[in-house]
N, C-alpha and C. Protein backbone atom coordinates (compact mmCIF):
# COMPACT_ATOMS: atom_id res chain seq x y z
N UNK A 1 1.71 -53.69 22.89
CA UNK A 1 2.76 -52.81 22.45
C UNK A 1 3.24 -51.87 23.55
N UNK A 2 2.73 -51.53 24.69
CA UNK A 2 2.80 -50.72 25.85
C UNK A 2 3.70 -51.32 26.33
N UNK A 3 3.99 -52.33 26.63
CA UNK A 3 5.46 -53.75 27.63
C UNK A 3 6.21 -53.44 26.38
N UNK A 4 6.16 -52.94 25.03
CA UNK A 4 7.74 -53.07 24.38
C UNK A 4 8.12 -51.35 24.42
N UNK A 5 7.03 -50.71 24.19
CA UNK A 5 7.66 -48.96 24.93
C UNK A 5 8.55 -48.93 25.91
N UNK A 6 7.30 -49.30 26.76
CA UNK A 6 8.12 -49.14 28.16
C UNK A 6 9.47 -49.75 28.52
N UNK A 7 9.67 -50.92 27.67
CA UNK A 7 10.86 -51.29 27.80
C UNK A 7 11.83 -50.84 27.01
N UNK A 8 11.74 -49.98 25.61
CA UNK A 8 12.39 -49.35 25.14
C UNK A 8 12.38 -48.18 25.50
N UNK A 9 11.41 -47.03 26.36
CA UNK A 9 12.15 -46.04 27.52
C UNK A 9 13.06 -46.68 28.44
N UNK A 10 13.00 -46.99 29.21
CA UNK A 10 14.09 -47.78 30.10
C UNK A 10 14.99 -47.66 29.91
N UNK A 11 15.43 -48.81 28.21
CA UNK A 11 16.39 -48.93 28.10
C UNK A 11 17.10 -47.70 27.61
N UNK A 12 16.59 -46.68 26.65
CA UNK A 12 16.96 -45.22 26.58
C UNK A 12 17.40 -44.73 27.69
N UNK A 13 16.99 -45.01 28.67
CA UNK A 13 17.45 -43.79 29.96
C UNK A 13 18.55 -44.17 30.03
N UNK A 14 18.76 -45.72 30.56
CA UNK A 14 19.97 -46.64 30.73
C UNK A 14 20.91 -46.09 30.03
N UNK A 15 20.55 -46.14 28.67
CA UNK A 15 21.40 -45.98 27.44
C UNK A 15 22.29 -43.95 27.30
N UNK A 16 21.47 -43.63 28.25
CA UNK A 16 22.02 -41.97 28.13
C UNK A 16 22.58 -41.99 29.26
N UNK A 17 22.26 -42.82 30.43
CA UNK A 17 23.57 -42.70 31.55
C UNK A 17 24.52 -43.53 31.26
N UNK A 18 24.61 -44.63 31.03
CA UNK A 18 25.63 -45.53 30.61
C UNK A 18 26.86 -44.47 29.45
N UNK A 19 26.24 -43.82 28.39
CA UNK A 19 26.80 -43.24 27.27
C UNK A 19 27.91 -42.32 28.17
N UNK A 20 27.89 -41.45 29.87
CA UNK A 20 28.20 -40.81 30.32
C UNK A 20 29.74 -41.41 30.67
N UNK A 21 29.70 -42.71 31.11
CA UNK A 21 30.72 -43.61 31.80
C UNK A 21 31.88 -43.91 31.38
N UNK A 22 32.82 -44.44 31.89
CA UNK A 22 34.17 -44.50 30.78
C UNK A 22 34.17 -46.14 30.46
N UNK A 23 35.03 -46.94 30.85
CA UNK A 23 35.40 -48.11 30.23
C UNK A 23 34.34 -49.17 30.48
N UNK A 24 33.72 -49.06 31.71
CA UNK A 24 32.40 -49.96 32.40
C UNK A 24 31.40 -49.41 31.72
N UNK A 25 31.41 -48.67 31.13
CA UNK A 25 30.22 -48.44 30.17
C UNK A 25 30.13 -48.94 29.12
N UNK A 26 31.21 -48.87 28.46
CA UNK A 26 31.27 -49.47 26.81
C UNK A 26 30.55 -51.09 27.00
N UNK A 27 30.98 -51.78 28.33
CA UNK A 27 29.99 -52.75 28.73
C UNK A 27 28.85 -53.29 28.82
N UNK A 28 28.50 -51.75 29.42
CA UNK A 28 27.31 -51.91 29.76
C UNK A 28 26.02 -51.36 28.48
N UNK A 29 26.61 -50.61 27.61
CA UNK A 29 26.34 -50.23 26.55
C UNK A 29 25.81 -50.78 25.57
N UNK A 30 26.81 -51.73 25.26
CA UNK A 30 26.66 -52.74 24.61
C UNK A 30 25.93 -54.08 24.89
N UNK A 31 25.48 -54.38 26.22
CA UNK A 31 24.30 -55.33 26.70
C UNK A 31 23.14 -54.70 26.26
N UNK A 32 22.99 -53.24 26.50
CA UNK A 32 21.84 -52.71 26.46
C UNK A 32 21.54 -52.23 25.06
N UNK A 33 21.96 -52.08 23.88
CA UNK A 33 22.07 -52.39 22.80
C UNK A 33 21.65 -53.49 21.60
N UNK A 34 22.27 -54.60 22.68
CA UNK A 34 22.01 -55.63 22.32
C UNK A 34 20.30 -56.19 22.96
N UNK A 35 20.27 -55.64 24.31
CA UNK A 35 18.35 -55.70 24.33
C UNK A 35 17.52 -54.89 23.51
N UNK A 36 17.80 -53.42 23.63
CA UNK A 36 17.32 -52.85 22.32
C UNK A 36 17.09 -53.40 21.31
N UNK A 37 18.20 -53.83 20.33
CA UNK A 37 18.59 -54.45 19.14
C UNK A 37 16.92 -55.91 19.24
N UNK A 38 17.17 -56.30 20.16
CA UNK A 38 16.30 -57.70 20.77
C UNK A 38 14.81 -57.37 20.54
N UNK A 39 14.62 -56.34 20.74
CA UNK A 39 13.01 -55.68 21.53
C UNK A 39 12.88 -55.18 20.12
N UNK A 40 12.98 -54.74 18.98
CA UNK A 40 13.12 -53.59 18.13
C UNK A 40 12.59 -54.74 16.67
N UNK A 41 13.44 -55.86 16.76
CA UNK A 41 13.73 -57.07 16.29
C UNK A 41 12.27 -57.61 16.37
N UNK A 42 12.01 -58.07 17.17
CA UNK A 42 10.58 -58.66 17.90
C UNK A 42 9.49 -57.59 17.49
N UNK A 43 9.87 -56.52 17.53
CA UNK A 43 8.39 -55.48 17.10
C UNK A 43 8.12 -55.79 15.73
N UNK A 44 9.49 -55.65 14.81
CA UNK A 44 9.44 -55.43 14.03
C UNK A 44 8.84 -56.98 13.23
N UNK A 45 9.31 -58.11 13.26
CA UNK A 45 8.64 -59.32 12.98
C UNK A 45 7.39 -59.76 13.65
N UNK A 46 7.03 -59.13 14.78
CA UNK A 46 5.87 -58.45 15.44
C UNK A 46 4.57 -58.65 13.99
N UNK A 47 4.82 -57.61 13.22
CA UNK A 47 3.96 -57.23 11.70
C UNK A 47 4.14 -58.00 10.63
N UNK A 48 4.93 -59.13 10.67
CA UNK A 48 5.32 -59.96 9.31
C UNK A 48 4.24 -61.09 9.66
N UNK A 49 4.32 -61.61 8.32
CA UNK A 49 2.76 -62.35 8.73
C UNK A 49 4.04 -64.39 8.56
N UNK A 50 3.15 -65.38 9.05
CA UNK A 50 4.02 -66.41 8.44
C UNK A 50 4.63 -66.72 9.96
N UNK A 51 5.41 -67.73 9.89
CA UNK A 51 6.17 -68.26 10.76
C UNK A 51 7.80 -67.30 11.13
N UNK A 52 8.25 -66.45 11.13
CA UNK A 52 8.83 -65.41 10.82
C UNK A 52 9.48 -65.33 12.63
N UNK A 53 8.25 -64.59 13.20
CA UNK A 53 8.29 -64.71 14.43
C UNK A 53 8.41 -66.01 15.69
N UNK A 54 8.12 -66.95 15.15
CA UNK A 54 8.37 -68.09 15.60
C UNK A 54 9.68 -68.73 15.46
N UNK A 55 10.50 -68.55 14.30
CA UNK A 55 11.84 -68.97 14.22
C UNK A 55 12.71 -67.60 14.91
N UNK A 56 11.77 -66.71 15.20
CA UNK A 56 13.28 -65.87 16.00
C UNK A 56 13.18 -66.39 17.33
N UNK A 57 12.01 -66.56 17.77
CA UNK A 57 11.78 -67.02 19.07
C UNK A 57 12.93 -67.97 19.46
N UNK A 58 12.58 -69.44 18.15
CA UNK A 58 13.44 -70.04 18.75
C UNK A 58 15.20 -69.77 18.69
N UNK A 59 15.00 -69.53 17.80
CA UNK A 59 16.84 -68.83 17.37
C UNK A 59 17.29 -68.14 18.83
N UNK A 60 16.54 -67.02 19.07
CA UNK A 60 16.86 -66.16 20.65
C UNK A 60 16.70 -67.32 21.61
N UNK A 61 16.22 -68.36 21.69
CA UNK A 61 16.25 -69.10 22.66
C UNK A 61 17.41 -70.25 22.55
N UNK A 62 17.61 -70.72 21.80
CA UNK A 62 19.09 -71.36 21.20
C UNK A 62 20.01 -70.14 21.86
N UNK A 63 20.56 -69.24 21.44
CA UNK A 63 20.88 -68.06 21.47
C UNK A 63 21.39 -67.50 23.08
N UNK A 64 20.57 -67.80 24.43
CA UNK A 64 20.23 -67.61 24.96
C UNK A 64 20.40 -68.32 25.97
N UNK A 65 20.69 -69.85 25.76
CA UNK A 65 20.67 -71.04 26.22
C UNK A 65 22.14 -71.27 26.01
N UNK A 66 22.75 -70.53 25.16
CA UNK A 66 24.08 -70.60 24.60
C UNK A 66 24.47 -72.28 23.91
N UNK A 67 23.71 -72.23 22.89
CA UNK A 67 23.46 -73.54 22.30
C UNK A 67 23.53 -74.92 23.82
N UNK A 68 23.57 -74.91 24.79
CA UNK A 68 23.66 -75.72 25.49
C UNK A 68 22.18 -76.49 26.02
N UNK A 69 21.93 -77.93 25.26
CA UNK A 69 20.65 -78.11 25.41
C UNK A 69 19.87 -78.11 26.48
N UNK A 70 20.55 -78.33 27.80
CA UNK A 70 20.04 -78.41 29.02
C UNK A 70 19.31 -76.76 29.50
N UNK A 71 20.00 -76.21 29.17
CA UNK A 71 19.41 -74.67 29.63
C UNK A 71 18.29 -74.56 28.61
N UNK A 72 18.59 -74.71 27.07
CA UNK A 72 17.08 -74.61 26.47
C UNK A 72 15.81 -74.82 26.68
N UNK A 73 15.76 -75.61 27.60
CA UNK A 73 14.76 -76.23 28.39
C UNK A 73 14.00 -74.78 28.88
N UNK A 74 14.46 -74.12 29.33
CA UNK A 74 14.10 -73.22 30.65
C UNK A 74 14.39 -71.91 29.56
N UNK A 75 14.69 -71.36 28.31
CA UNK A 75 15.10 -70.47 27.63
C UNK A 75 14.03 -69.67 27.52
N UNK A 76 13.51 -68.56 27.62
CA UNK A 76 12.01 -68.37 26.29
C UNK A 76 11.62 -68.53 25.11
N UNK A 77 10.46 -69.11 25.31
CA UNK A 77 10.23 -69.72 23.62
C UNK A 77 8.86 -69.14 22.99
N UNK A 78 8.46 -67.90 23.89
CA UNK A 78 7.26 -67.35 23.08
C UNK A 78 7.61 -65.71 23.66
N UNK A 79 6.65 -64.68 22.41
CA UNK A 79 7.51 -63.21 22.82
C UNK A 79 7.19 -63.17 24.41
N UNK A 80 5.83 -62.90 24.74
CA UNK A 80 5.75 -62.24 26.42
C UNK A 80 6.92 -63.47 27.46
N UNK A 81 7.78 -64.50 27.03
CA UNK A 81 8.26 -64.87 28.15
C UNK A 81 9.67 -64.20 27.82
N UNK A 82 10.06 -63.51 26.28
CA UNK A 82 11.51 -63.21 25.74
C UNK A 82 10.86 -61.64 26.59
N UNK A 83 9.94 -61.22 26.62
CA UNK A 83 9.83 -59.65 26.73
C UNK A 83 10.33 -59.99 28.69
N UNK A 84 9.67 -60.85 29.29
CA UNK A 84 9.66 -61.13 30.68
C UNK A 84 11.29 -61.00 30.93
N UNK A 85 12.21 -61.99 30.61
CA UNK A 85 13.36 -62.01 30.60
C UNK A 85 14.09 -60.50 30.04
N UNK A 86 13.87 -60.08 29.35
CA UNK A 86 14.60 -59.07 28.47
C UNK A 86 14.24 -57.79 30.23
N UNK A 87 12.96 -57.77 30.15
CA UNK A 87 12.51 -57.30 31.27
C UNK A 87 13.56 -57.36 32.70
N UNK A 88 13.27 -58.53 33.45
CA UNK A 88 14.32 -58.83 34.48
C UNK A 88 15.75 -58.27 33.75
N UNK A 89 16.52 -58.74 33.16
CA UNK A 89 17.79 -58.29 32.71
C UNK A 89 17.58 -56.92 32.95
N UNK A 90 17.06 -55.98 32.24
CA UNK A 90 16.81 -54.16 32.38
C UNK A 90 16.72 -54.31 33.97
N UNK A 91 15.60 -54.29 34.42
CA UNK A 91 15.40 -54.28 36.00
C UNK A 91 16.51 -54.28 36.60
N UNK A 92 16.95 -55.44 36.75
CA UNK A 92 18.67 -56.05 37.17
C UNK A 92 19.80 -54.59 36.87
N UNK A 93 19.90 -54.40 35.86
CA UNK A 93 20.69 -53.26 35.46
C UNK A 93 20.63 -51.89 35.97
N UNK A 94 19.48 -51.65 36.16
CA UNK A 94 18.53 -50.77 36.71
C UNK A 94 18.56 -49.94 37.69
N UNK A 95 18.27 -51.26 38.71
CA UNK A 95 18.80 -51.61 39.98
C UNK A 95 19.88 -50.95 39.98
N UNK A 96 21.04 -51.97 39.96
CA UNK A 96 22.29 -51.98 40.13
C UNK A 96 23.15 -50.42 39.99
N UNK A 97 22.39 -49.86 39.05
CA UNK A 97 22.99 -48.89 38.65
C UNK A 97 21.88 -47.32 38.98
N UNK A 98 20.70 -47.54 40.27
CA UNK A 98 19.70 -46.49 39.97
C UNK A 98 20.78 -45.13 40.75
N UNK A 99 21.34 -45.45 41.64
CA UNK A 99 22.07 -44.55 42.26
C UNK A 99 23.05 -43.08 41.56
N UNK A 100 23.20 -44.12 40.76
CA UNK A 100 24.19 -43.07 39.77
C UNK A 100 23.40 -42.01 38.82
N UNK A 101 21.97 -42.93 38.14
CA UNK A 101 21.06 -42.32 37.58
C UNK A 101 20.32 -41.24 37.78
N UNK A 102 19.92 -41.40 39.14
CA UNK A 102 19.19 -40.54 39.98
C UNK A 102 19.86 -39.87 40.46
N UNK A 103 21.44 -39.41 39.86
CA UNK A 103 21.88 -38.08 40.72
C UNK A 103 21.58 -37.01 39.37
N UNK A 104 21.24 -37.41 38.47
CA UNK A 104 20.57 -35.78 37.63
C UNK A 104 19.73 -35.81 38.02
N UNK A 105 19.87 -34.05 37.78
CA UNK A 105 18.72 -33.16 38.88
C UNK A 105 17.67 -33.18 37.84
N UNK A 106 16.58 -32.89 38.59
CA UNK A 106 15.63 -32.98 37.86
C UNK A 106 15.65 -30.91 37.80
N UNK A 107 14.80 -30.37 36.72
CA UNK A 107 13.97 -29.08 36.74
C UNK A 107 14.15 -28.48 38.08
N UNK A 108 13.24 -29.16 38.60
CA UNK A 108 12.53 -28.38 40.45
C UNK A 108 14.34 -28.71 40.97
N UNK A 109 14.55 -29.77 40.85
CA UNK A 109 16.07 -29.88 42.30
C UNK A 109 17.02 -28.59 41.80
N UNK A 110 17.39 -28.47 40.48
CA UNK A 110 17.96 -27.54 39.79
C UNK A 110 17.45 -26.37 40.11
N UNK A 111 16.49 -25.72 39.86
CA UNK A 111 15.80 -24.24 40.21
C UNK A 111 16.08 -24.22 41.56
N UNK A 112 15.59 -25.27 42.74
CA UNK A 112 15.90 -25.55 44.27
C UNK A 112 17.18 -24.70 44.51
N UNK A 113 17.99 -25.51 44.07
CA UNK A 113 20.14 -25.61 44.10
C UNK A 113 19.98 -23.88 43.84
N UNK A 114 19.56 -24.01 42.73
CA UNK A 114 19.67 -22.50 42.15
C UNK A 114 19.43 -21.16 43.11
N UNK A 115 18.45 -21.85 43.80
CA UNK A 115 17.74 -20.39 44.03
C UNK A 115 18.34 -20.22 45.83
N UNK A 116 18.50 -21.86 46.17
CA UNK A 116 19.55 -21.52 47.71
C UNK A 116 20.96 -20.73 47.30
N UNK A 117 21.73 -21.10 46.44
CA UNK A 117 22.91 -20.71 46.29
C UNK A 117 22.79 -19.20 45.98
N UNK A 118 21.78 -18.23 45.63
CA UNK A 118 21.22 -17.00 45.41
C UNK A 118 21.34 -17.14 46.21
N UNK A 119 20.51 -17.57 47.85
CA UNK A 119 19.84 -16.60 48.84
C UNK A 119 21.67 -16.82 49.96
N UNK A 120 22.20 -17.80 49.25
CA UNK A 120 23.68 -17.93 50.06
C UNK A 120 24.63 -16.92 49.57
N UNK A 121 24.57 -16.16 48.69
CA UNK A 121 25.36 -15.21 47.82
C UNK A 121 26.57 -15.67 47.05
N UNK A 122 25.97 -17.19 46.59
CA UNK A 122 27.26 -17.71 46.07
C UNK A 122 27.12 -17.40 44.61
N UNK A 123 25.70 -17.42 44.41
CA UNK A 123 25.76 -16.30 42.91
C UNK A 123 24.85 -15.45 42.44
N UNK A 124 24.61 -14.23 42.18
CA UNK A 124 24.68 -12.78 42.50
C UNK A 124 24.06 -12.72 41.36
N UNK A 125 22.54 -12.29 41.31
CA UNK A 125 21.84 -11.70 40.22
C UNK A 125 22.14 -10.48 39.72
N UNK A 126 22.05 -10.15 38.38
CA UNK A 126 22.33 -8.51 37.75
C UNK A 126 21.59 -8.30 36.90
N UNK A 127 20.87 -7.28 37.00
CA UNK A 127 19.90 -6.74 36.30
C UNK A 127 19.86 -5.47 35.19
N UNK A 128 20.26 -5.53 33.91
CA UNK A 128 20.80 -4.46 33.11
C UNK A 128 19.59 -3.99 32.51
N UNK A 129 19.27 -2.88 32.66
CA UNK A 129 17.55 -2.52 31.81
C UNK A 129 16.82 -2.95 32.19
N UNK A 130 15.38 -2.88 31.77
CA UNK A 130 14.59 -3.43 32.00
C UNK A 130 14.19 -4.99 31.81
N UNK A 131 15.05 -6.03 30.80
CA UNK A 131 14.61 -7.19 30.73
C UNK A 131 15.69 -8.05 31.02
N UNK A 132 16.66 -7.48 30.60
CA UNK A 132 18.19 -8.62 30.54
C UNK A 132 18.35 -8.63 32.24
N UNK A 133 18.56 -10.05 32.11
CA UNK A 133 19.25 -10.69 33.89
C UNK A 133 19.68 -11.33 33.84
N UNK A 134 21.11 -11.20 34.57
CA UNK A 134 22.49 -12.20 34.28
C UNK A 134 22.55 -13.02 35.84
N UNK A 135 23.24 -13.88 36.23
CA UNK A 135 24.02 -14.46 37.10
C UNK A 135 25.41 -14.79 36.82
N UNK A 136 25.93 -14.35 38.31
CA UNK A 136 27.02 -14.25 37.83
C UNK A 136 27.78 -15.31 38.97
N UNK A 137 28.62 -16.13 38.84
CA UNK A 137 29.17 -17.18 40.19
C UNK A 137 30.85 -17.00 39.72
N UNK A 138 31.48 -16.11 41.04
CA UNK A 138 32.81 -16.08 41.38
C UNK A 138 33.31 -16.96 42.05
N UNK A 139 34.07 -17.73 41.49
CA UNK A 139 34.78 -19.20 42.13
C UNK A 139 36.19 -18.46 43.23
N UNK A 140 36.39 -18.46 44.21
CA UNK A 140 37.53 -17.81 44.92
C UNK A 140 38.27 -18.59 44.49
N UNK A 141 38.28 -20.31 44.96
CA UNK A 141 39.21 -21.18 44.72
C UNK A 141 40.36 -21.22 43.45
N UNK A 142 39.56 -20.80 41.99
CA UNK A 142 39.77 -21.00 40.85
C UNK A 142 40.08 -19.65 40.39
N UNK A 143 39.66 -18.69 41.27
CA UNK A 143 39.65 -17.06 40.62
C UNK A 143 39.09 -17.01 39.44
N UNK A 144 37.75 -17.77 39.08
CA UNK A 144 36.95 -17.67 37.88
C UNK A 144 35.84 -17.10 38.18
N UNK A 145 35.57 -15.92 37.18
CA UNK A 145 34.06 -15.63 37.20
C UNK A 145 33.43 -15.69 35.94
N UNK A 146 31.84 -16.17 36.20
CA UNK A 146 31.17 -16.87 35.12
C UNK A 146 30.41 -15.87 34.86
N UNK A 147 29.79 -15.97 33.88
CA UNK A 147 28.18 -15.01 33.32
C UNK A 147 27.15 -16.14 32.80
N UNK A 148 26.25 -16.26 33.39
CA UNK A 148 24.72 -16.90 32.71
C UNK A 148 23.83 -15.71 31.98
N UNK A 149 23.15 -15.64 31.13
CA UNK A 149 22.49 -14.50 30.57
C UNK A 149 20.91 -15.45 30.73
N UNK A 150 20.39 -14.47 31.68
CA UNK A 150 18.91 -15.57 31.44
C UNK A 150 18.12 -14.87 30.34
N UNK A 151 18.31 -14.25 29.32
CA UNK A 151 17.81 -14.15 28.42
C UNK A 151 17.91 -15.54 27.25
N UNK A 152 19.03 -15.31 26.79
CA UNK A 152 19.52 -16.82 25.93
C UNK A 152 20.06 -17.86 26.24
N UNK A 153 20.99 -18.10 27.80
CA UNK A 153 21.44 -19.06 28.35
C UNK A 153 22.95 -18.88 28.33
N UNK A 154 22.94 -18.07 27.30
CA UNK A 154 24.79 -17.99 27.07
C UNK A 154 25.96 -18.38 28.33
N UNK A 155 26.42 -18.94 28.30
CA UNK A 155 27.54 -18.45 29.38
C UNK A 155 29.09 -18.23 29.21
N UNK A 156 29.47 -17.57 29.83
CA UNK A 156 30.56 -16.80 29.20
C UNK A 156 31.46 -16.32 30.44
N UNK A 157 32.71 -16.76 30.43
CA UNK A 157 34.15 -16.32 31.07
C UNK A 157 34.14 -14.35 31.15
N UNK A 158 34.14 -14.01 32.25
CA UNK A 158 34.43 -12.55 31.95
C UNK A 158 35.38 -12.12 33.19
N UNK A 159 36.12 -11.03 33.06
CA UNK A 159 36.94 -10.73 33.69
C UNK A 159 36.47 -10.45 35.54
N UNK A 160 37.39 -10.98 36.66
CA UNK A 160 36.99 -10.80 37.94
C UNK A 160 36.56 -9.52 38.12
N UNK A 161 37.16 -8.30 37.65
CA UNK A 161 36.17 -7.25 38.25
C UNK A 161 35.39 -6.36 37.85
N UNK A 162 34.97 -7.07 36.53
CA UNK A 162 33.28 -6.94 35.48
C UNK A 162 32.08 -7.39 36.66
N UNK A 163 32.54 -8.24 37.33
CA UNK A 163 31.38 -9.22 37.92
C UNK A 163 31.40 -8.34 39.54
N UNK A 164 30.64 -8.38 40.35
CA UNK A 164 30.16 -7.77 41.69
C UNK A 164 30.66 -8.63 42.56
């Protein structure tokens, strides 16, 4: 059951960057959906007792082969070779697409960004009382200034010369 997690994280991650994308996503969305849908399927007849699991096998392998008998040959016809394949396909996707994935920041890169752009004065801590601390980032370009409240997170539009 650990090879169908892991392949249903995966495909979650996939599935929350892909969700980000515009028209090449709905694409890609929908492949990965359709492995989901695949993996979820298989768990679930996974627990049925009977021949159950054996006719999806072959059905996904018909399926798969795109009714064309020559490829059936070579299709998967038991779960760990449908999980193997389902596998490569994610990988493949994966791949193809880790670049884009791996540009959210993680926690640490975020606090990182955060805390250079402080020591660059591109945005300006404020300290009201004893607990409340705001940041505040004046865009010149845009003539926008922002408010972060690190108490609740709020953020909020306030006038250019509220802000320092």
């Amino acid at each position: 059951m650990t090879k169908i997690n892991e392949l249903k994280d995966k495909i979650q991650k996939l599935l929350n960057y892909s969700n980000n994308l515009s028209e090449r996503s709905k694409n890609l969305s929908r492949l990965l959906y359709q492995q989901l849908y695949e993996i979820i399927e298989l768990e679930r007849l996974e627990k049925l007792e009977g021949k159950f699991l054996a006719a999806y096998l072959l059905w996904k392998s018909i399926m798969r082969a795109n009714y064309q008998t020559e490829l059936l040959k070579i299709a998967p016809k038991d779960k760990e070779k449908l999980l193997e394949t389902i596998e490569t396909e994610i990988n493949s996707i994966e791949k193809r697409n880790q670049a884009e994935i791996s540009q959210e920041l993680t926690n640490e890169e975020l606090l990182t960004q955060l805390g250079l752009r402080i020591k660059k004065g591109e945005i300006k801590p404020e300290y009201i009382g004893d607990s409340d601390a705001n940041l505040y980032i004046s865009e010149s370009i845009s003539n926008k200034t922002m408010m972060l409240s690190l108490e609740d997170g709020e953020i909020e539009a306030i006038e250019k010369s509220h802000a320092n």
